[in-house]
PDB file of N, CA and C in Angstrom:
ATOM      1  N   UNK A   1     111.197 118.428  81.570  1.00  0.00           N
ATOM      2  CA  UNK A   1     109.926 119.078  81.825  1.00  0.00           C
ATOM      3  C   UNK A   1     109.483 118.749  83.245  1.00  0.00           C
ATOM      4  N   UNK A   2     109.223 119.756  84.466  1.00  0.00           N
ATOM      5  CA  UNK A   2     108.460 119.524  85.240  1.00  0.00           C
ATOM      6  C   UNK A   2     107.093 119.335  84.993  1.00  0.00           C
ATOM      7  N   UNK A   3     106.702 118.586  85.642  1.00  0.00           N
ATOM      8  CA  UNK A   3     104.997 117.882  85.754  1.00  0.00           C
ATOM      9  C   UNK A   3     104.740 118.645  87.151  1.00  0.00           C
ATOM     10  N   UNK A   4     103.479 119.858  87.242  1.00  0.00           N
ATOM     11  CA  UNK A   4     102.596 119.919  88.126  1.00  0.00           C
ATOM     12  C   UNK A   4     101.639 119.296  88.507  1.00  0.00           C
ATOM     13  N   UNK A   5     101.701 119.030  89.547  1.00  0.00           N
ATOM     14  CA  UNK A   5     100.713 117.858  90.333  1.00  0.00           C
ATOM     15  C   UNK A   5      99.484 118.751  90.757  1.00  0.00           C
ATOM     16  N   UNK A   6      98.086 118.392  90.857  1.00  0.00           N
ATOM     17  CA  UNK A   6      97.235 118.899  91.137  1.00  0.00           C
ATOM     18  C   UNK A   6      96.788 118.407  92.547  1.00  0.00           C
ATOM     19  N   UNK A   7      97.074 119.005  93.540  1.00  0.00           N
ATOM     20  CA  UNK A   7      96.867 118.962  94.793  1.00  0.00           C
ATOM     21  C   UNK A   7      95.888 119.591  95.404  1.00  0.00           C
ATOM     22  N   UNK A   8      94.459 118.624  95.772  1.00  0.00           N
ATOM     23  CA  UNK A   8      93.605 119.341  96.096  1.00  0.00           C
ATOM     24  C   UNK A   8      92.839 119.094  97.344  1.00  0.00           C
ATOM     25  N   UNK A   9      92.983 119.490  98.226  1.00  0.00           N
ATOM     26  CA  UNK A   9      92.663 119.746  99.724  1.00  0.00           C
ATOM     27  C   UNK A   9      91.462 120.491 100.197  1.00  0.00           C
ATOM     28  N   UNK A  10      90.773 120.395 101.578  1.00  0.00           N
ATOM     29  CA  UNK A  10      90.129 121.351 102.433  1.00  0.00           C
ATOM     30  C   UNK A  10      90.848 122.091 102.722  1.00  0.00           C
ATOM     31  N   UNK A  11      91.724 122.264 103.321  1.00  0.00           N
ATOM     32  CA  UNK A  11      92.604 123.249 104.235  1.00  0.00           C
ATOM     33  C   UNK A  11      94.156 123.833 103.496  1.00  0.00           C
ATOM     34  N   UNK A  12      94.852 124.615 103.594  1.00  0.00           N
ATOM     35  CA  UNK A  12      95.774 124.727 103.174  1.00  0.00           C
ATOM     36  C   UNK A  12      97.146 123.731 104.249  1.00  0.00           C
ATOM     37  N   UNK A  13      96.709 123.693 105.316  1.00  0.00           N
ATOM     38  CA  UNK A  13      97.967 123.355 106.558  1.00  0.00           C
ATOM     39  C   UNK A  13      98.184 122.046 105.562  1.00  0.00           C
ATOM     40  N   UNK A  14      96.821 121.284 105.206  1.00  0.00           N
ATOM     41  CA  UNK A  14      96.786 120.156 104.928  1.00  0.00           C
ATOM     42  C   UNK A  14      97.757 119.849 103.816  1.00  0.00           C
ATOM     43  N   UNK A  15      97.307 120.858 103.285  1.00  0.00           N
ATOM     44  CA  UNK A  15      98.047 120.550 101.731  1.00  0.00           C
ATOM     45  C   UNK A  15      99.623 120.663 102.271  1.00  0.00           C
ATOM     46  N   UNK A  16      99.949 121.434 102.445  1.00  0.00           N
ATOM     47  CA  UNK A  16     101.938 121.618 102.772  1.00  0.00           C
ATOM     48  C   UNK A  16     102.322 120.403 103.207  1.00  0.00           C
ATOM     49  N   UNK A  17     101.466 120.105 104.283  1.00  0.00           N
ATOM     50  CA  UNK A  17     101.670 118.752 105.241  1.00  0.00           C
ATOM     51  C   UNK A  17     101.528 117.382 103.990  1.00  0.00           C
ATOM     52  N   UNK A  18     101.326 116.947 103.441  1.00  0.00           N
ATOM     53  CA  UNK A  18     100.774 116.122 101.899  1.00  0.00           C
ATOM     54  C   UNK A  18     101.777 116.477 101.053  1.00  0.00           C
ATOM     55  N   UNK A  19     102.029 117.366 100.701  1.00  0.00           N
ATOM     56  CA  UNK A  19     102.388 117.583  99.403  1.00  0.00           C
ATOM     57  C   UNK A  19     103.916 116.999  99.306  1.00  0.00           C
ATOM     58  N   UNK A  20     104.514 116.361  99.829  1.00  0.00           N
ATOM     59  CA  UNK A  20     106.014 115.769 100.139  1.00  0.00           C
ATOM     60  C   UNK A  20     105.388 114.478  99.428  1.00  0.00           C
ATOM     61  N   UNK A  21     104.436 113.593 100.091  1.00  0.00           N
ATOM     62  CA  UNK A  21     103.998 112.454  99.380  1.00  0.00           C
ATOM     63  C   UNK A  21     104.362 112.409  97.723  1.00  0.00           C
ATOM     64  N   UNK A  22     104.214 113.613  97.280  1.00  0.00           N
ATOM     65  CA  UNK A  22     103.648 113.376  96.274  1.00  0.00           C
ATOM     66  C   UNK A  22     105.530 113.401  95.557  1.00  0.00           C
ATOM     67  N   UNK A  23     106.468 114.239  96.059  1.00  0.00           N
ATOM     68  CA  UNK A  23     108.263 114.059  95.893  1.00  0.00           C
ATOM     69  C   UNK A  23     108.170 112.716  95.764  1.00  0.00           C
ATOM     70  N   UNK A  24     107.714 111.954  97.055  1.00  0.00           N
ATOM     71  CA  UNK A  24     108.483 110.645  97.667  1.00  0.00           C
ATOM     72  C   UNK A  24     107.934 109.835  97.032  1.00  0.00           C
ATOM     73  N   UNK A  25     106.687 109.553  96.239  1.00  0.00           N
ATOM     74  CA  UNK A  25     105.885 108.601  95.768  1.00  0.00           C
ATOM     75  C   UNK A  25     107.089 107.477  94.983  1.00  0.00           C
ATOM     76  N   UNK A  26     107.669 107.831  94.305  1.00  0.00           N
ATOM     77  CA  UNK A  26     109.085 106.803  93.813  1.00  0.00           C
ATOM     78  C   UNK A  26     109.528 105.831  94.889  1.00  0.00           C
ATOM     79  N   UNK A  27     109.807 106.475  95.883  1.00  0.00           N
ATOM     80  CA  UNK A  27     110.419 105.938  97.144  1.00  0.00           C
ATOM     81  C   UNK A  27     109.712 104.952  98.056  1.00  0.00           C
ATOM     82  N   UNK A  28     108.128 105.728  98.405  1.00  0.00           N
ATOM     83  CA  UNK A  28     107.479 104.731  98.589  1.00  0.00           C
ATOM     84  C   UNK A  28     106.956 103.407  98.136  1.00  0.00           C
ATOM     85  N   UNK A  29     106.265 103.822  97.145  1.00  0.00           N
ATOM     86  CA  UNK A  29     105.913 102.354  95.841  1.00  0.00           C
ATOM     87  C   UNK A  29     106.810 101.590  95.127  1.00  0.00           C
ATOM     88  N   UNK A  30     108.097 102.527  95.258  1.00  0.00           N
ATOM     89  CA  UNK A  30     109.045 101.436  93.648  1.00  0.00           C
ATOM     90  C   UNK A  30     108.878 101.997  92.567  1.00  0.00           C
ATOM     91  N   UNK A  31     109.887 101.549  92.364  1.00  0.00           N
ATOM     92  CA  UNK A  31     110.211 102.049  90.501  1.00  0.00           C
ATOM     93  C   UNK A  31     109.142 101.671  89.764  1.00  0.00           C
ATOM     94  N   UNK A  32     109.465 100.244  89.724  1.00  0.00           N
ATOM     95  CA  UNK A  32     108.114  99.373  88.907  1.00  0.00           C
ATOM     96  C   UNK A  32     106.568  99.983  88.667  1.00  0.00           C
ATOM     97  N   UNK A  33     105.993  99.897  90.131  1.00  0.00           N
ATOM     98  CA  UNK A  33     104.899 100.807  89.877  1.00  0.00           C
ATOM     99  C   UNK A  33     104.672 102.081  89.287  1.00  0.00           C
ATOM    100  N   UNK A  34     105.696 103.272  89.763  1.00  0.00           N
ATOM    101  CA  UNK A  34     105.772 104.253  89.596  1.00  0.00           C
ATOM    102  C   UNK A  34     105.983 104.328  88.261  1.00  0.00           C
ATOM    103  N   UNK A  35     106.730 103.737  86.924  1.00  0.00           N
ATOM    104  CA  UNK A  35     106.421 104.087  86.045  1.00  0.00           C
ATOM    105  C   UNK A  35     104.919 103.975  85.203  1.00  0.00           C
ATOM    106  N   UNK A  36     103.920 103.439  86.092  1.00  0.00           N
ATOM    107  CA  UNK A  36     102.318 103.313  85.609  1.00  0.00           C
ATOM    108  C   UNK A  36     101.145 103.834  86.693  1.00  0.00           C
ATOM    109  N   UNK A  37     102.071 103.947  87.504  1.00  0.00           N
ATOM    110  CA  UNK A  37     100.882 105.055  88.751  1.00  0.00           C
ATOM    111  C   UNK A  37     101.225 105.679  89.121  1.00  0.00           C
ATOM    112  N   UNK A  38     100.664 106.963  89.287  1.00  0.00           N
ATOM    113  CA  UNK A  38     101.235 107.978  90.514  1.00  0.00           C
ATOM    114  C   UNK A  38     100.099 108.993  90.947  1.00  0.00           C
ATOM    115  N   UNK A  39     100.111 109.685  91.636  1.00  0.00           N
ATOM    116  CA  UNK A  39      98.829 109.897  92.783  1.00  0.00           C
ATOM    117  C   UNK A  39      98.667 111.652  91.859  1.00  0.00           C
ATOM    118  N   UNK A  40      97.267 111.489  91.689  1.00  0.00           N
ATOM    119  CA  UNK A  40      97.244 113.301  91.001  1.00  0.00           C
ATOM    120  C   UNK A  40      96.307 114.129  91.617  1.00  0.00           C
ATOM    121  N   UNK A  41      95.485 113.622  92.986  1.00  0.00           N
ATOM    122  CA  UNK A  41      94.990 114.592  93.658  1.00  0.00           C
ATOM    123  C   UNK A  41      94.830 113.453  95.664  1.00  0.00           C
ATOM    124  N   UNK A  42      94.904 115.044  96.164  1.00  0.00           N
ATOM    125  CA  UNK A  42      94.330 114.595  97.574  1.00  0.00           C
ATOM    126  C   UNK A  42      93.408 115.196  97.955  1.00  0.00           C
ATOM    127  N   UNK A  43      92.094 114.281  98.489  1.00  0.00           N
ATOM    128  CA  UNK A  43      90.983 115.502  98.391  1.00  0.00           C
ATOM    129  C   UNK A  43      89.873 114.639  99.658  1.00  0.00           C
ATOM    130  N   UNK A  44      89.831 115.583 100.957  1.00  0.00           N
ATOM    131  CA  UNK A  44      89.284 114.685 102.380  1.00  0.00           C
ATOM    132  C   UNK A  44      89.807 113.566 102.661  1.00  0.00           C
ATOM    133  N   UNK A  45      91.137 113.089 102.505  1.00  0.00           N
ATOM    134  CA  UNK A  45      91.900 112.464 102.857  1.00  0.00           C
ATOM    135  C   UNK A  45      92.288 110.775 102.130  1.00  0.00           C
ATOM    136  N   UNK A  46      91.385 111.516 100.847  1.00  0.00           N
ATOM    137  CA  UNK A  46      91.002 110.062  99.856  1.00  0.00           C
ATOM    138  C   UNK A  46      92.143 110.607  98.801  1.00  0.00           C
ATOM    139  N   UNK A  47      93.331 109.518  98.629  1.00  0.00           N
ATOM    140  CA  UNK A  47      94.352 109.922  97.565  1.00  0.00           C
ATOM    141  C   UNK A  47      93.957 109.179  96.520  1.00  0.00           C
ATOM    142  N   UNK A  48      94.117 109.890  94.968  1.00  0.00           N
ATOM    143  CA  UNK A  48      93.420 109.190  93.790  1.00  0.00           C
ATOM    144  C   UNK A  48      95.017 109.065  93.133  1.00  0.00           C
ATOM    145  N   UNK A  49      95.037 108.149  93.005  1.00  0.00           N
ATOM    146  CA  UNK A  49      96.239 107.753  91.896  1.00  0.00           C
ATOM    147  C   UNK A  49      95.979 107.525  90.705  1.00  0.00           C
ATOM    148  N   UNK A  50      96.527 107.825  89.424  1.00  0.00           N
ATOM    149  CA  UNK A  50      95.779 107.772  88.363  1.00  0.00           C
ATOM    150  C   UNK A  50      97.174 106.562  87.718  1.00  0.00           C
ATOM    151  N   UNK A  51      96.650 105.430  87.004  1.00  0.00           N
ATOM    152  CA  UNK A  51      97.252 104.132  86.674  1.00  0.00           C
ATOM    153  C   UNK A  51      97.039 104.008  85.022  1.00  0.00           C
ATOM    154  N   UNK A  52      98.020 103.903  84.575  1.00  0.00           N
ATOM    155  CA  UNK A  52      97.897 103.923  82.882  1.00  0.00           C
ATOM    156  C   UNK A  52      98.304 102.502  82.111  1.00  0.00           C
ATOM    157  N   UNK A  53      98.093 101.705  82.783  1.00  0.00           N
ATOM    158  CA  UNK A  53      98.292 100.313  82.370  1.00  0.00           C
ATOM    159  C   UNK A  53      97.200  99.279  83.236  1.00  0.00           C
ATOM    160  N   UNK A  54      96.229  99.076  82.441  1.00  0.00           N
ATOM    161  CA  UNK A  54      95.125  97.990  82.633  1.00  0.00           C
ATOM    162  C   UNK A  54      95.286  96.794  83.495  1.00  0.00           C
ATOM    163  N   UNK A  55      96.374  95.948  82.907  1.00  0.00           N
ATOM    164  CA  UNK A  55      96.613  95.034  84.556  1.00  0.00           C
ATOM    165  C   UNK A  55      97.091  95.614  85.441  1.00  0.00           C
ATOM    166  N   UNK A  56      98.033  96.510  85.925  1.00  0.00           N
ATOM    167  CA  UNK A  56      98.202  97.078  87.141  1.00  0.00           C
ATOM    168  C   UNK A  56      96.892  97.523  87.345  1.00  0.00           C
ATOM    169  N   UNK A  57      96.166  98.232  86.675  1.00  0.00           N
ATOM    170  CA  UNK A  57      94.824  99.014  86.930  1.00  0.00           C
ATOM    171  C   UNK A  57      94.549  97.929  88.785  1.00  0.00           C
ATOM    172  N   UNK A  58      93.780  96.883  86.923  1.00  0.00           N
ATOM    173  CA  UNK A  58      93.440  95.742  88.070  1.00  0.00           C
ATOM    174  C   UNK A  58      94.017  95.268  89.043  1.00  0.00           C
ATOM    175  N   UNK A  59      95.215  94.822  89.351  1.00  0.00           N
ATOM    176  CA  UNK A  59      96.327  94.222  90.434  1.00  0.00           C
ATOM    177  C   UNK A  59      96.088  95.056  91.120  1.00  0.00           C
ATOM    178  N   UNK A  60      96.213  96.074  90.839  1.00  0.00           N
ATOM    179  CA  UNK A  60      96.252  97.210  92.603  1.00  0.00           C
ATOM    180  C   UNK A  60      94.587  96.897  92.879  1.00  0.00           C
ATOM    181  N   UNK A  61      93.817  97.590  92.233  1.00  0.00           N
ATOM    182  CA  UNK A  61      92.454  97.685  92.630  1.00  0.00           C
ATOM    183  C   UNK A  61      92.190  96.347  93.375  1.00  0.00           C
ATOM    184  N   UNK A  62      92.133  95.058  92.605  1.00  0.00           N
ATOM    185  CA  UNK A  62      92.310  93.764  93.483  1.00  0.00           C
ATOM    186  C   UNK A  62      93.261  93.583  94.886  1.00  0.00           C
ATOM    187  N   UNK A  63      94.243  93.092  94.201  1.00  0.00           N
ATOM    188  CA  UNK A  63      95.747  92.870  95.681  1.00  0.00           C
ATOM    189  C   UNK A  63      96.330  94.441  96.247  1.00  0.00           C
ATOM    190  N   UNK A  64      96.563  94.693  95.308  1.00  0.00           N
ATOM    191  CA  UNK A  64      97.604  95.674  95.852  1.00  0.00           C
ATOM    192  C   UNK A  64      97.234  97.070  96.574  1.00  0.00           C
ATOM    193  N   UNK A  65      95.660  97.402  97.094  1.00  0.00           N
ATOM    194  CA  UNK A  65      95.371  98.516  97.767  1.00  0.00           C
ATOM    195  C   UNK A  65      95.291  98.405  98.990  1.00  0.00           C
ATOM    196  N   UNK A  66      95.335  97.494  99.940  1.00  0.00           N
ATOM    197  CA  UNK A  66      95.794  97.510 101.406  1.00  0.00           C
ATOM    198  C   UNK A  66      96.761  97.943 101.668  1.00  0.00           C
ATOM    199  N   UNK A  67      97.918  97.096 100.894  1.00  0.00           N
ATOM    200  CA  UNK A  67      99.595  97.126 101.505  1.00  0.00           C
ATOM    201  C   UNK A  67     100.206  98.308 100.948  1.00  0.00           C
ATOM    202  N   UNK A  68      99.226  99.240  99.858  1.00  0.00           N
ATOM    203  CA  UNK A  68     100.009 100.446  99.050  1.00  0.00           C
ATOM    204  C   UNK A  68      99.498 101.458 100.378  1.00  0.00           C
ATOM    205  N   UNK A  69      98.008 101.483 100.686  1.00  0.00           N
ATOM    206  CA  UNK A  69      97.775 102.343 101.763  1.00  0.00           C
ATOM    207  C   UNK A  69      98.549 102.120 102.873  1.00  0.00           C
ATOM    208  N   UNK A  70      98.833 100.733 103.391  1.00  0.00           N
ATOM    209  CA  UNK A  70      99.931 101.044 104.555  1.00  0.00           C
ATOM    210  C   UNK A  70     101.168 101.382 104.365  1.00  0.00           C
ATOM    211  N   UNK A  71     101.564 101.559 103.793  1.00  0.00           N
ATOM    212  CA  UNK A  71     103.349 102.019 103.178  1.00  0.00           C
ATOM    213  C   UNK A  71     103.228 103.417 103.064  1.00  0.00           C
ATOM    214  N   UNK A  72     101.997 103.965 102.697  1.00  0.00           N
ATOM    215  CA  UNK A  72     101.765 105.584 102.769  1.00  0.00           C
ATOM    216  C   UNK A  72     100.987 105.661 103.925  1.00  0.00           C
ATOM    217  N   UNK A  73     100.322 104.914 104.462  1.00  0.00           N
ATOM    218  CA  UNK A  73     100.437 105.455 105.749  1.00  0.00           C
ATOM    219  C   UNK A  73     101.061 105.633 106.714  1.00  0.00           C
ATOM    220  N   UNK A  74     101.876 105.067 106.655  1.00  0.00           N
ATOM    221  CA  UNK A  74     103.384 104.991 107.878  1.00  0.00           C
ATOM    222  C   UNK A  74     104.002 106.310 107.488  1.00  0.00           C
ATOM    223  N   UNK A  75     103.882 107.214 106.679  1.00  0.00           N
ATOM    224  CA  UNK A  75     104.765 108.400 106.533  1.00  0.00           C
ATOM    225  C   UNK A  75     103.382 109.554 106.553  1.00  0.00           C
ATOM    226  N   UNK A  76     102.241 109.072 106.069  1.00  0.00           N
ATOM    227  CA  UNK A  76     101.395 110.238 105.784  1.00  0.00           C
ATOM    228  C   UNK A  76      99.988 109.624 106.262  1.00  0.00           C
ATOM    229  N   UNK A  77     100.025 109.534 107.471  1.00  0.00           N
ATOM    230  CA  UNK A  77      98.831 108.740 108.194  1.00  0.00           C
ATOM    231  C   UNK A  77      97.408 109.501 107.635  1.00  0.00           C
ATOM    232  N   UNK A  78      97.630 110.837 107.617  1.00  0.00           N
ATOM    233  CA  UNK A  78      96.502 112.044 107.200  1.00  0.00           C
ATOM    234  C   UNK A  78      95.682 111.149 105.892  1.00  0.00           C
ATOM    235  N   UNK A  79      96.345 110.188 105.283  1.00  0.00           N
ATOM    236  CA  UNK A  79      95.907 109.278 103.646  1.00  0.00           C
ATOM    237  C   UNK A  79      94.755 108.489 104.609  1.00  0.00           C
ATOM    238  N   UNK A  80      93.632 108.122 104.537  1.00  0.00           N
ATOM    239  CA  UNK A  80      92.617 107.082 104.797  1.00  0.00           C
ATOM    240  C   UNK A  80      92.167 106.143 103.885  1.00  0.00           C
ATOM    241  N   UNK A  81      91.903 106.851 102.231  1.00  0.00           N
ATOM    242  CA  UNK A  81      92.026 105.499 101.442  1.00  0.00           C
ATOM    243  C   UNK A  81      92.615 106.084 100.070  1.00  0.00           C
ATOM    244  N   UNK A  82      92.423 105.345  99.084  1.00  0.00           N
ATOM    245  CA  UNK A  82      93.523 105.256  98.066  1.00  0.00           C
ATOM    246  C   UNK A  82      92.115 105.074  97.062  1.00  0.00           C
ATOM    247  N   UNK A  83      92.218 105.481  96.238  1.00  0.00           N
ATOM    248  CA  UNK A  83      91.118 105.517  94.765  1.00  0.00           C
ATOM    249  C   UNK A  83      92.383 105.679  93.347  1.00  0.00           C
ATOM    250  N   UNK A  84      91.988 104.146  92.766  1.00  0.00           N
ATOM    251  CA  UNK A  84      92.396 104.497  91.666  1.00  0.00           C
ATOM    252  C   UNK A  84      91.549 104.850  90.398  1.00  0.00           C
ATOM    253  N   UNK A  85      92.381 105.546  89.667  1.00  0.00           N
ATOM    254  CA  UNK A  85      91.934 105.832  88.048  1.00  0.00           C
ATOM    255  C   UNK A  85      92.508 105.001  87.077  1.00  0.00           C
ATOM    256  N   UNK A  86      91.530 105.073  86.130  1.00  0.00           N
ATOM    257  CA  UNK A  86      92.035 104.324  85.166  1.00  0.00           C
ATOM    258  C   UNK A  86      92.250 105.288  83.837  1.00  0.00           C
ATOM    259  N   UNK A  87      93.733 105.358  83.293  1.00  0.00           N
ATOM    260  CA  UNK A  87      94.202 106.221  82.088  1.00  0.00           C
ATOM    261  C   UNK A  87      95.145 107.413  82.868  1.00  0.00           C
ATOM    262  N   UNK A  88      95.692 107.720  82.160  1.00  0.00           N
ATOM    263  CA  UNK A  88      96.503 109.263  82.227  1.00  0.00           C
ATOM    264  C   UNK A  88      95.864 110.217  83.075  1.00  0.00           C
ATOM    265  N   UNK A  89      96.085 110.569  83.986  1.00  0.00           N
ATOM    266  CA  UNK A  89      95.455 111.834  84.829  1.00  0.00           C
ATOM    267  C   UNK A  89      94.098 111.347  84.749  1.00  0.00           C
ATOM    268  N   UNK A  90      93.658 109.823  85.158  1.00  0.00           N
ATOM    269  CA  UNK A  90      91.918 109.761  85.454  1.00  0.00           C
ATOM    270  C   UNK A  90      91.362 110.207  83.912  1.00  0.00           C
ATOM    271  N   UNK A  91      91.928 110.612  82.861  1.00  0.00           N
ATOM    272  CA  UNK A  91      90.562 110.477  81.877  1.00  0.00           C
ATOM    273  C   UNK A  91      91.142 109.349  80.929  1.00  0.00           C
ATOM    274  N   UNK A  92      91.389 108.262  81.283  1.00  0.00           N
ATOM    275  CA  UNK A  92      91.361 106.926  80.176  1.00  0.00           C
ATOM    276  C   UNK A  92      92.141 107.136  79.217  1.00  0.00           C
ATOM    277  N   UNK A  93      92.614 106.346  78.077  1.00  0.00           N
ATOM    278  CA  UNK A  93      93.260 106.702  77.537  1.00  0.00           C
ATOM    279  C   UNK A  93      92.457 106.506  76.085  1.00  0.00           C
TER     280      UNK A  93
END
């Protein structure tokens, strides 16, 4: 099953330019993470990742949101900050 990602932007240039992030997200973060986060909208340059496991919730929100924004920023500088969710696509579980 493909999963559509909801990609949501001001501009369209923006979006084309972004929307690779969202392929590479494996690549960037790791396996590990990636099976409990992954990013489900971009919107004024604030990426929301939505996180389905409660201590990661926390670990990123605590430690891990500096060094996740610089690792996506080195490929997708256009990212300024990182917002997580908590549950499946941001509505909890």
């Amino acid at each position: 099953m493909i999963k559509k990602y909801n990609i949501q932007s001001e501009a369209l240039p923006a979006k084309k330019k972004i929307a690779p992030l969202f392929e590479d997200w494996k690549t960037l973060i790791g396996k590990p993470i990636c099976l409990h986060a992954r990013p489900t909208r971009i919107q004024k340059s604030v990426l929301t990742v939505s996180v389905d496991d409660s201590v990661l919730f926390h670990h990123l929100e605590a430690y891990g949101k500096k060094a996740m924004l610089e690792t996506i920023q080195a490929k997708y500088p256009e990212v300024k900050k990182i917002r997580f969710q908590w549950g499946v696509d941001g509505k909890g579980i």
